[in-house]
Each structure stands twice: as structure tokens, then as C-alpha cells.
N, C-alpha and C. Protein backbone atom coordinates (compact mmCIF):
# COMPACT_ATOMS: atom_id res chain seq x y z
N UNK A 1 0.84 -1.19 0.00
CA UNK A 1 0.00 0.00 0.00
C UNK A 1 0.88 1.24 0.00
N UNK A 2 0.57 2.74 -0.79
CA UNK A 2 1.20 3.83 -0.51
C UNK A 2 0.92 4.25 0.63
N UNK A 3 1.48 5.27 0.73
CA UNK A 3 2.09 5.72 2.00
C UNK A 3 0.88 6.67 2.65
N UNK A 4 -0.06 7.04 1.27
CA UNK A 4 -1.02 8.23 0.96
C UNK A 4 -2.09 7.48 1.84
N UNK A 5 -2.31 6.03 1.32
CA UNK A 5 -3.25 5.44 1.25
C UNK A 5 -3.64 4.72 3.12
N UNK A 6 -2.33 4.25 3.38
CA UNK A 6 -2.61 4.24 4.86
C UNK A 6 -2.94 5.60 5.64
N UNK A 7 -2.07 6.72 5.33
CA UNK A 7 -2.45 7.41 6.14
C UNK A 7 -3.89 8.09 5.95
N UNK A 8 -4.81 8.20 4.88
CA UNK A 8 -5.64 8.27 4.64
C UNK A 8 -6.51 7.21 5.89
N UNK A 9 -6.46 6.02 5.63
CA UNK A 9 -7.45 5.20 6.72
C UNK A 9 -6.86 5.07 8.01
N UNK A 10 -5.18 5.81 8.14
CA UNK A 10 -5.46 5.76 9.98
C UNK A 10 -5.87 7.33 10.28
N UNK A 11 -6.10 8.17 9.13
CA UNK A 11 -7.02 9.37 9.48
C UNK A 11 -8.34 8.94 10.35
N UNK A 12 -9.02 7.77 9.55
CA UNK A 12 -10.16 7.57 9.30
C UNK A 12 -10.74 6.99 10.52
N UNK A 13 -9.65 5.93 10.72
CA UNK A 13 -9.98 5.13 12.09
C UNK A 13 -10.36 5.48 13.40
N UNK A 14 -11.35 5.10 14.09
CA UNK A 14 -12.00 5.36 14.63
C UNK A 14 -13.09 6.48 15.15
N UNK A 15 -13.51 7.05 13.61
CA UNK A 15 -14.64 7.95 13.27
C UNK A 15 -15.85 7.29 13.84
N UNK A 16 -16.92 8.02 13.53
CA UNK A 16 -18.04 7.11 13.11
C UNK A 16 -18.75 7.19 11.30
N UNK A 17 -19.26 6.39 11.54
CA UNK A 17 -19.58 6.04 10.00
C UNK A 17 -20.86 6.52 10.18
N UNK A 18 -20.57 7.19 8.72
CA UNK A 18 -21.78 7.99 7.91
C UNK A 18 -23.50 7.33 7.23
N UNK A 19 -23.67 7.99 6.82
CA UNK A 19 -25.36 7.16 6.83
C UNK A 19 -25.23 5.96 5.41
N UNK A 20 -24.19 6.60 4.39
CA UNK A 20 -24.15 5.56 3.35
C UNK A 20 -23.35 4.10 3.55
N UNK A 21 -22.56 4.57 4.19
CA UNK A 21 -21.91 3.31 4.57
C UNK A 21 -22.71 2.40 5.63
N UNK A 22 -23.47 2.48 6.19
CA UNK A 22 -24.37 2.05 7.43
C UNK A 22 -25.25 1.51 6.55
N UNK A 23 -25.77 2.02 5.89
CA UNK A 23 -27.20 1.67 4.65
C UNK A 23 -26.79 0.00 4.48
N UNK A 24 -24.83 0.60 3.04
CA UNK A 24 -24.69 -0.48 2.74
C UNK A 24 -24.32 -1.25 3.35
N UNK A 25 -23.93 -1.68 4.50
CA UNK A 25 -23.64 -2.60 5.46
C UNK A 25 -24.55 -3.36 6.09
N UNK A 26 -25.98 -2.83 6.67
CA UNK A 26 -27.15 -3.12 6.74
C UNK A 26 -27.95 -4.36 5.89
N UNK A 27 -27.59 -3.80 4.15
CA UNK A 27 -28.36 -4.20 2.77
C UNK A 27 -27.46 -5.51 2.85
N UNK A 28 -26.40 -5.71 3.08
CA UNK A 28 -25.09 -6.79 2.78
C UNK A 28 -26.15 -7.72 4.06
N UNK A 29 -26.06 -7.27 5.10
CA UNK A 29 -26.51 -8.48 5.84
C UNK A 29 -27.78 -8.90 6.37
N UNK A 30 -28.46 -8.11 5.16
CA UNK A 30 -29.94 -8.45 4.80
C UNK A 30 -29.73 -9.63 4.29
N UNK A 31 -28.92 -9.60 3.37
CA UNK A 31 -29.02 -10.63 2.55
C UNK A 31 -28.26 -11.92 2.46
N UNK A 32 -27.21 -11.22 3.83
CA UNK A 32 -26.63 -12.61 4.25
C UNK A 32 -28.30 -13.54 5.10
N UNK A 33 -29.18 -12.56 5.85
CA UNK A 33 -29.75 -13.34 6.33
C UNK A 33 -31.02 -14.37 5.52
N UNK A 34 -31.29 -13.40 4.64
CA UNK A 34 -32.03 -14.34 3.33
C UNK A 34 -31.24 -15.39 3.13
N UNK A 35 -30.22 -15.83 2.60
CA UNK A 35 -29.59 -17.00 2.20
C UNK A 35 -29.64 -18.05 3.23
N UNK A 36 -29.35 -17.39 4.54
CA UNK A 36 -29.34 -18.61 5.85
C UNK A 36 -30.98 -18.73 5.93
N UNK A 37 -31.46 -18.21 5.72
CA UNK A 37 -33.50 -18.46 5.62
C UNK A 37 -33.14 -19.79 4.05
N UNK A 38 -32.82 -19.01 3.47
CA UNK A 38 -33.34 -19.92 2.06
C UNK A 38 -32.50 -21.30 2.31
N UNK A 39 -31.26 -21.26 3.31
CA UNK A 39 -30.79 -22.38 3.17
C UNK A 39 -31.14 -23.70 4.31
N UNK A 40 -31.87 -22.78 5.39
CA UNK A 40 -32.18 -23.63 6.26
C UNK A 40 -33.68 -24.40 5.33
N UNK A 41 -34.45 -23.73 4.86
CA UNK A 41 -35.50 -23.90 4.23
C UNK A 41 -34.62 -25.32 3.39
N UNK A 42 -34.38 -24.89 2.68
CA UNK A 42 -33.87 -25.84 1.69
C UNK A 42 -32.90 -27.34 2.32
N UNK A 43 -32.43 -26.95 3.57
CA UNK A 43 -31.87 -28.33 4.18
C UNK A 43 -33.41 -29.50 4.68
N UNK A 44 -34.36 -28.36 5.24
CA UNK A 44 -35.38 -29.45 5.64
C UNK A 44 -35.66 -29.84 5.05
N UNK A 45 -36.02 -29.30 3.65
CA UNK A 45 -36.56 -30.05 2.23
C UNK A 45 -36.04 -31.25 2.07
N UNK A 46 -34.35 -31.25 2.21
CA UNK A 46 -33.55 -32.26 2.21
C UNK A 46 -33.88 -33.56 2.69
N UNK A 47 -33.90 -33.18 3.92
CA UNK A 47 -34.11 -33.76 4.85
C UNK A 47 -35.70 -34.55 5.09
N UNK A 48 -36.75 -34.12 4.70
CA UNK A 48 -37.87 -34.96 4.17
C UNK A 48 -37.58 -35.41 2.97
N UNK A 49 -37.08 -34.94 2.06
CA UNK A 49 -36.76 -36.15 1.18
C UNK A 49 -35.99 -37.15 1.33
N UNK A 50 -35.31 -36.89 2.07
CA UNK A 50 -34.33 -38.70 2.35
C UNK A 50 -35.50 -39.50 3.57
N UNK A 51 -36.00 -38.48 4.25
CA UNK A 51 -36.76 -39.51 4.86
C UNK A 51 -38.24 -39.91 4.22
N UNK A 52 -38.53 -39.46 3.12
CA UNK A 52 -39.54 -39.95 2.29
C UNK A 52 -39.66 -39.50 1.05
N UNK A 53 -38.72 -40.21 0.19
CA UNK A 53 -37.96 -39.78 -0.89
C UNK A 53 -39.23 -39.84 -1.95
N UNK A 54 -40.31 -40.73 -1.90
CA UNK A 54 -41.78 -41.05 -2.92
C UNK A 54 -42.55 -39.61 -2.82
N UNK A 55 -42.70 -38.46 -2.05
CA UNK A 55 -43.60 -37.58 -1.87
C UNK A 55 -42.27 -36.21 -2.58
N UNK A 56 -41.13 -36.38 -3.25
CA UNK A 56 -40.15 -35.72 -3.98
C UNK A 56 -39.77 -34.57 -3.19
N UNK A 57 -39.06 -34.18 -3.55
CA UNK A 57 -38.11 -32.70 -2.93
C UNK A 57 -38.70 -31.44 -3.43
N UNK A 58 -39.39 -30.99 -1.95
CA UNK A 58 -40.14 -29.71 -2.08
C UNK A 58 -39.90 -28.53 -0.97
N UNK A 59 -39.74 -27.49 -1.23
CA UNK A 59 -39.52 -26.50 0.07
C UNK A 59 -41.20 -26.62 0.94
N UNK A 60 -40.67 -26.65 2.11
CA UNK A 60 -41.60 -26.48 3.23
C UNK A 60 -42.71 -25.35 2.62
N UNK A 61 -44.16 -25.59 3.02
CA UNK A 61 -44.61 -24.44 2.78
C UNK A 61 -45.45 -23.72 4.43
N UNK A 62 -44.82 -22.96 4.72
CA UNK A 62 -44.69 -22.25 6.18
C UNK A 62 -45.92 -21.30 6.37
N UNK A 63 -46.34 -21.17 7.20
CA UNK A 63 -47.33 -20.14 7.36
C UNK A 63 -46.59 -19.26 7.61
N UNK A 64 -47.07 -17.83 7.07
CA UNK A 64 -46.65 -16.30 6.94
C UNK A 64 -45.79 -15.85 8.17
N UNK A 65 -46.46 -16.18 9.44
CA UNK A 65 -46.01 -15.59 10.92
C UNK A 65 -44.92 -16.95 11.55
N UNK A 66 -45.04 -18.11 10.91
CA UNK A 66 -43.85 -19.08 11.27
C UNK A 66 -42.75 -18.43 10.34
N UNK A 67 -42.83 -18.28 9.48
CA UNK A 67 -41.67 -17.70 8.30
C UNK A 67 -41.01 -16.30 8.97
N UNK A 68 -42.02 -15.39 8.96
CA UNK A 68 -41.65 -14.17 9.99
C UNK A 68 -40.72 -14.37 11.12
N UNK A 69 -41.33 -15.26 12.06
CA UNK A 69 -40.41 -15.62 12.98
C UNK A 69 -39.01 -16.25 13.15
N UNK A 70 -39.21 -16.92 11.83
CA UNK A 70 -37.80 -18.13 11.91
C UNK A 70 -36.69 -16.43 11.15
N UNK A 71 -37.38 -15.99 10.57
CA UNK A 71 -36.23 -14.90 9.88
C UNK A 71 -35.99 -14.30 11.31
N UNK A 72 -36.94 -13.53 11.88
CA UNK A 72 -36.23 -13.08 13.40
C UNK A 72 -35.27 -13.64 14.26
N UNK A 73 -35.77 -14.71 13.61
CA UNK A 73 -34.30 -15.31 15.15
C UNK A 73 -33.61 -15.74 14.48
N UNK A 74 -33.66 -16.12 13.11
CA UNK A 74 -32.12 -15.96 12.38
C UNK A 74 -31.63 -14.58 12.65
N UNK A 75 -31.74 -13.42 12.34
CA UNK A 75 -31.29 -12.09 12.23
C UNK A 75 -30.82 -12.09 13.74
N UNK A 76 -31.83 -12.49 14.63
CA UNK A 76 -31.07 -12.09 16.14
C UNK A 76 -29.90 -12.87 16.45
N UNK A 77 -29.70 -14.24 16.08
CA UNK A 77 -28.50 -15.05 16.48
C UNK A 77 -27.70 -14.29 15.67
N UNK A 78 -27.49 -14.04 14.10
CA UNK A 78 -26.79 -13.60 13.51
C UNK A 78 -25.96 -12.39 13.76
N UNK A 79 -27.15 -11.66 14.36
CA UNK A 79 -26.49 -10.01 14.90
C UNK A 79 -25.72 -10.72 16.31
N UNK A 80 -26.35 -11.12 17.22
CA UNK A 80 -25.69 -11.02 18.31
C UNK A 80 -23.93 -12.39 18.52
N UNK A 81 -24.16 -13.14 17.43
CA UNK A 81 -22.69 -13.79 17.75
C UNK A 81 -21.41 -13.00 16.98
N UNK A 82 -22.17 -11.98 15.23
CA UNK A 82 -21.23 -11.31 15.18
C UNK A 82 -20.80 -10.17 15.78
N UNK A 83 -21.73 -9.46 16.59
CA UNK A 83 -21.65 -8.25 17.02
C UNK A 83 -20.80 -8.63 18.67
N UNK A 84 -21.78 -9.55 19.06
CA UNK A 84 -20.53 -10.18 20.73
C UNK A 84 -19.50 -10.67 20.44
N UNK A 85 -18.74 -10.98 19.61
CA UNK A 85 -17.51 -11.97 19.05
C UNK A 85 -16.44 -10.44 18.76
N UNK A 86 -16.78 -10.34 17.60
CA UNK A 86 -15.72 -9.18 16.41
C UNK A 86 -16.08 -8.11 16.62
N UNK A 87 -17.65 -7.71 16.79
CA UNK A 87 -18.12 -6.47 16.31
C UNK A 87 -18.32 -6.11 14.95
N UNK A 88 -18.12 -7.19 14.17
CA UNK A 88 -18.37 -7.08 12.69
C UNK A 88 -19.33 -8.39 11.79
N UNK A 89 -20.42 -8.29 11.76
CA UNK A 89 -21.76 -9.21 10.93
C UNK A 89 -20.85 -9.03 9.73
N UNK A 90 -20.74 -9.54 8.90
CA UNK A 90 -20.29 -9.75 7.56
C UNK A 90 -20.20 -8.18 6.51
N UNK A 91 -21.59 -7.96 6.73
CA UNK A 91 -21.86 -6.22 5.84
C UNK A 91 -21.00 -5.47 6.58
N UNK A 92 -20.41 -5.22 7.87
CA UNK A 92 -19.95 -4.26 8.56
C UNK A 92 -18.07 -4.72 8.28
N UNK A 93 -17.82 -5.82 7.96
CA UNK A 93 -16.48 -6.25 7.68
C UNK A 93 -16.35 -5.29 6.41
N UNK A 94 -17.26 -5.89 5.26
CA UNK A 94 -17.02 -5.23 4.12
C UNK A 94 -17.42 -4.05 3.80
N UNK A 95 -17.76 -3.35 4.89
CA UNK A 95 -17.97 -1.37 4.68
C UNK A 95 -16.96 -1.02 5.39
N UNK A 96 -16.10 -2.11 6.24
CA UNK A 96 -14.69 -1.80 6.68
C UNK A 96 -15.58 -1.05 8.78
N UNK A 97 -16.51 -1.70 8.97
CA UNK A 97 -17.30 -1.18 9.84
C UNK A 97 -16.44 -2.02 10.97
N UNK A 98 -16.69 -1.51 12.27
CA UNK A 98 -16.80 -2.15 13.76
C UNK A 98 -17.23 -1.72 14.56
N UNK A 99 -18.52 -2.45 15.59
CA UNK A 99 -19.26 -1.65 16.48
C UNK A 99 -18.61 -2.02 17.95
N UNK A 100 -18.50 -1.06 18.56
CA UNK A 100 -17.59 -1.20 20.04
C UNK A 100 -18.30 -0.62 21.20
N UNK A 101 -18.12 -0.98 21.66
CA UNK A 101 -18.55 0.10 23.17
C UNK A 101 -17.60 1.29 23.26
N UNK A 102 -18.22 2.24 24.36
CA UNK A 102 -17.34 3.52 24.86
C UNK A 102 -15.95 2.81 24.86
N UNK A 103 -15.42 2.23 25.52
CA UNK A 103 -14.17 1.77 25.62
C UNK A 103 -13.03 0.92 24.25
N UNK A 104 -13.64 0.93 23.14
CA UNK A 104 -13.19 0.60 22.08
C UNK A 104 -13.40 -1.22 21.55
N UNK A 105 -14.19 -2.00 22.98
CA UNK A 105 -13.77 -2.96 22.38
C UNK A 105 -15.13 -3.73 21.98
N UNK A 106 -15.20 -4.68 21.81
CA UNK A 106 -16.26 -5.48 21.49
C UNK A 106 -17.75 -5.10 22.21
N UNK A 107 -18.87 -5.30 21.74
CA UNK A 107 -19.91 -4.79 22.84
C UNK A 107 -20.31 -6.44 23.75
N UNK A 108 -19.65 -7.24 23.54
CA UNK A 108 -20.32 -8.36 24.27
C UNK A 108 -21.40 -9.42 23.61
N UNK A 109 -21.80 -10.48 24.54
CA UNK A 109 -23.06 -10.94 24.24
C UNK A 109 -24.40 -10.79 24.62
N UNK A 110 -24.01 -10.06 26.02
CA UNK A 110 -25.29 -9.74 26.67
C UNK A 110 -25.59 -8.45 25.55
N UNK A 111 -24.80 -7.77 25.18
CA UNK A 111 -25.47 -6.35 24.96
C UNK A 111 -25.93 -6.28 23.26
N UNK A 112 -24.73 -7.21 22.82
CA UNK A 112 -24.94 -7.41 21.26
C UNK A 112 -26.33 -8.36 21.36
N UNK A 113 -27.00 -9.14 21.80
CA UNK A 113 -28.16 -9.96 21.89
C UNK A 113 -29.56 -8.24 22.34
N UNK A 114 -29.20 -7.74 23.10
CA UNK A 114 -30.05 -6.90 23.64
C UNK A 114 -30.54 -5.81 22.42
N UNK A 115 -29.17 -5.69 21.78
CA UNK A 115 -29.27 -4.80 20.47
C UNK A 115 -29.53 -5.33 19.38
N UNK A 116 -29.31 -6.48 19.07
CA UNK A 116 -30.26 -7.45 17.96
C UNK A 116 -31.69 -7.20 18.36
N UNK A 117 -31.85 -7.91 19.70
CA UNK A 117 -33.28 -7.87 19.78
C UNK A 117 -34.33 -7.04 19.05
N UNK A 118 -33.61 -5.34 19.88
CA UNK A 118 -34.06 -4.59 19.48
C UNK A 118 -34.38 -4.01 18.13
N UNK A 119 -33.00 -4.23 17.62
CA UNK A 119 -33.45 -3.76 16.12
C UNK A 119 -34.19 -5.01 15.46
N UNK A 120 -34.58 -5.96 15.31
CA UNK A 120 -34.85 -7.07 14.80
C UNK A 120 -36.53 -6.54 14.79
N UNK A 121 -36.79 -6.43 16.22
CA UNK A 121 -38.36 -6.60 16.90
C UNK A 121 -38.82 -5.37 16.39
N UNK A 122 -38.09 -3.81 16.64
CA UNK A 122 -38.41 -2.74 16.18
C UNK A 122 -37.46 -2.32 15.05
N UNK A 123 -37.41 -2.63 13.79
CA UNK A 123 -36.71 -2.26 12.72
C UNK A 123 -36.47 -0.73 12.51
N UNK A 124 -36.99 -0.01 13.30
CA UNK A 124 -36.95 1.24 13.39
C UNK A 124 -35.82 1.59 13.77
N UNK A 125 -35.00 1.03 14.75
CA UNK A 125 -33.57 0.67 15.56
C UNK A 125 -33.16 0.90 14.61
N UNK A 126 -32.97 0.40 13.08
CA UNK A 126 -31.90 0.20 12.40
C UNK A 126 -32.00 2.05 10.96
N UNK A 127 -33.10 2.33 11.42
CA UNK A 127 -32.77 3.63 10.88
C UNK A 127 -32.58 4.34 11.72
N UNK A 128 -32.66 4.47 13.62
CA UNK A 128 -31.76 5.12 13.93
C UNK A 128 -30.47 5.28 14.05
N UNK A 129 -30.21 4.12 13.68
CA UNK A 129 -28.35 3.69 13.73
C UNK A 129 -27.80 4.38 12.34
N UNK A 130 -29.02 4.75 11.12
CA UNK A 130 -27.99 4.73 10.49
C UNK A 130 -27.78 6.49 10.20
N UNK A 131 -28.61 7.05 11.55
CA UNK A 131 -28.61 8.31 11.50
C UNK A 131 -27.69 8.89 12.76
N UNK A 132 -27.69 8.01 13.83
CA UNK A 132 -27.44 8.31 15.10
C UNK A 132 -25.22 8.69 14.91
N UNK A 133 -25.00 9.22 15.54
CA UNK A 133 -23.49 9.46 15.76
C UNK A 133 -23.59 8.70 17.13
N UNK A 134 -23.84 8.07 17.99
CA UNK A 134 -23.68 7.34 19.03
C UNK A 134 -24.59 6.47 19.61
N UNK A 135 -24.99 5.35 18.54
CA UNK A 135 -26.46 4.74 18.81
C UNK A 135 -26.01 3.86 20.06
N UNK A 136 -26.84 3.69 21.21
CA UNK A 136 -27.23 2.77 21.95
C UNK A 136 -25.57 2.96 23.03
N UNK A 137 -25.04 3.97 22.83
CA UNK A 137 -23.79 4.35 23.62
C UNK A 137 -22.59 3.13 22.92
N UNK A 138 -22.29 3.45 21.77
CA UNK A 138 -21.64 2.42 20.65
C UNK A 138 -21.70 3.07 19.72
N UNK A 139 -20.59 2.70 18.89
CA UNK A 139 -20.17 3.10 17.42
C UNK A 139 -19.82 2.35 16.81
N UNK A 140 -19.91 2.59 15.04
CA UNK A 140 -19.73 1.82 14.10
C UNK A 140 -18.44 2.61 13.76
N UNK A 141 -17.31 2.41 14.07
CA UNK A 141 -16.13 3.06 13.35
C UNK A 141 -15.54 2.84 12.11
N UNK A 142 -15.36 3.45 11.27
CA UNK A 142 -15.24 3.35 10.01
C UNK A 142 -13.37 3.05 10.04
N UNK A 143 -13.13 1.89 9.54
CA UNK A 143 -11.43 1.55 9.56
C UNK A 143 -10.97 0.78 10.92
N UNK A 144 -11.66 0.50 11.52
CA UNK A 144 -11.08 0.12 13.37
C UNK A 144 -10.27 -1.23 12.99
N UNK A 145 -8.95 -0.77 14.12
CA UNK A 145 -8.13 -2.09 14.25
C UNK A 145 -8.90 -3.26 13.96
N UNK A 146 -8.35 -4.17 13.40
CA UNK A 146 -8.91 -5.64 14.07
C UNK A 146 -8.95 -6.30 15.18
């Protein structure tokens, strides 16, 4: 890397991140969570077909508010093991994101689960985050160490 180019992102490091970058980070792990929906979907399928291979390989067909739900608690496990672990869900790796507590480091599991919850249950959470400069006493820093 030039010389321009690091010092450019240890300018950067430990800002907070702006509303576009939050958007796209958000949209990225929307759609990580669709795939783990479409793929759990698609393992049970599997999985009744080997156990009754004559009735053929078909996706489950779920009622509206079972479907609703199973996406919620995908999204909540999802948020809260990457957000208590790294501080980075997959979209927030690749917007170069990390969410920390006041003290710089990881927010935990208790708190990353508390903050899934929330945004999950009230999706509203997630457009204040992508407006807030200090949502939920935490930041998304744009460039943060690993």
C-alpha cells in the first residue's frame, strides 16, 4: 500500500460512519440473512426427502407468521454472535465497519443480543443507527483495528 493510502485510513480510524456506509452494510446483511432463511428452508426439504424420498423434494410451505419468525431469530443469532464476538456481521467487515462500546472494544453478548433484539423486533432501531453518531452508547467506526 502507498504511504497516501494508509495514512488516509489511519485518518479515518476510529470515526463514526456515515449514513451511506451504514445503509450499505445493513443491505449486505440483509441478505446474508435471506440465504441462511433460504438455506435452512432448503436443508429441511432435504431432509424430508431422504426420509420420504416417494412424496419428492419440495420446500416447506410455512405459514406467513412461522416464516416471519424463523427470519427473526435468524437475524437475532446472527447479529448477536457477530456483534458479541468481532463487532463485525459480515456487511460491517465489508464497509470496513466495527461496532464497540465507549471503551473501544467489542460490545459483548449480553449487549450485542439486547441490540439485535431490538433492532430485529423494532426495525426502526436500524434507521436510527444509520442516522445516530452514538447509537445505543456504541459506534460503528469506520477503519477500526482488528
Amino acid at each position: 500500500m502507498s504511504g497516501v493510502t494508509e495514512n488516509g485510513a489511519s485518518a479515518m480510524q476510529g470515526r463514526n460512519a456515515g449514513f451511506v456506509t451504514r445503509a450499505s452494510a445493513n443491505v449486505i446483511d440483509g441478505f446474508v440473512i435471506a440465504v441462511m432463511w433460504i438455506g435452512i428452508l432448503a436443508f429441511s426439504a432435504l431432509v424430508r426427502y431422504v426420509a420420504h424420498p416417494l412424496r419428492g423434494f419440495r420446500l416447506p410451505a410455512l405459514e406467513t407468521w412461522v416464516s416471519g419468525l424463523l427470519v427473526c431469530v435468524i437475524a437475532i443469532l446472527y447479529f448477536t454472535l457477530t456483534w458479541g464476538s468481532t463487532g463485525r456481521s459480515t456487511g460491517k467487515r465489508m464497509a470496513g465497519l466495527r461496532l464497540t462500546g465507549r471503551d473501544g472494544r467489542p460490545i459483548g453478548a449480553a449487549r450485542a443480543f439486547l441490540r439485535a433484539t431490538l433492532c430485529v423486533v423494532f426495525p426502526i432501531g436500524f434507521l436510527w443507527l444509520l442516522f445516530s453518531l452514538r447509537p445505543f452508547a456504541q459506534s460503528e467506526s469506520v477503519g477500526a483495528p482488528p
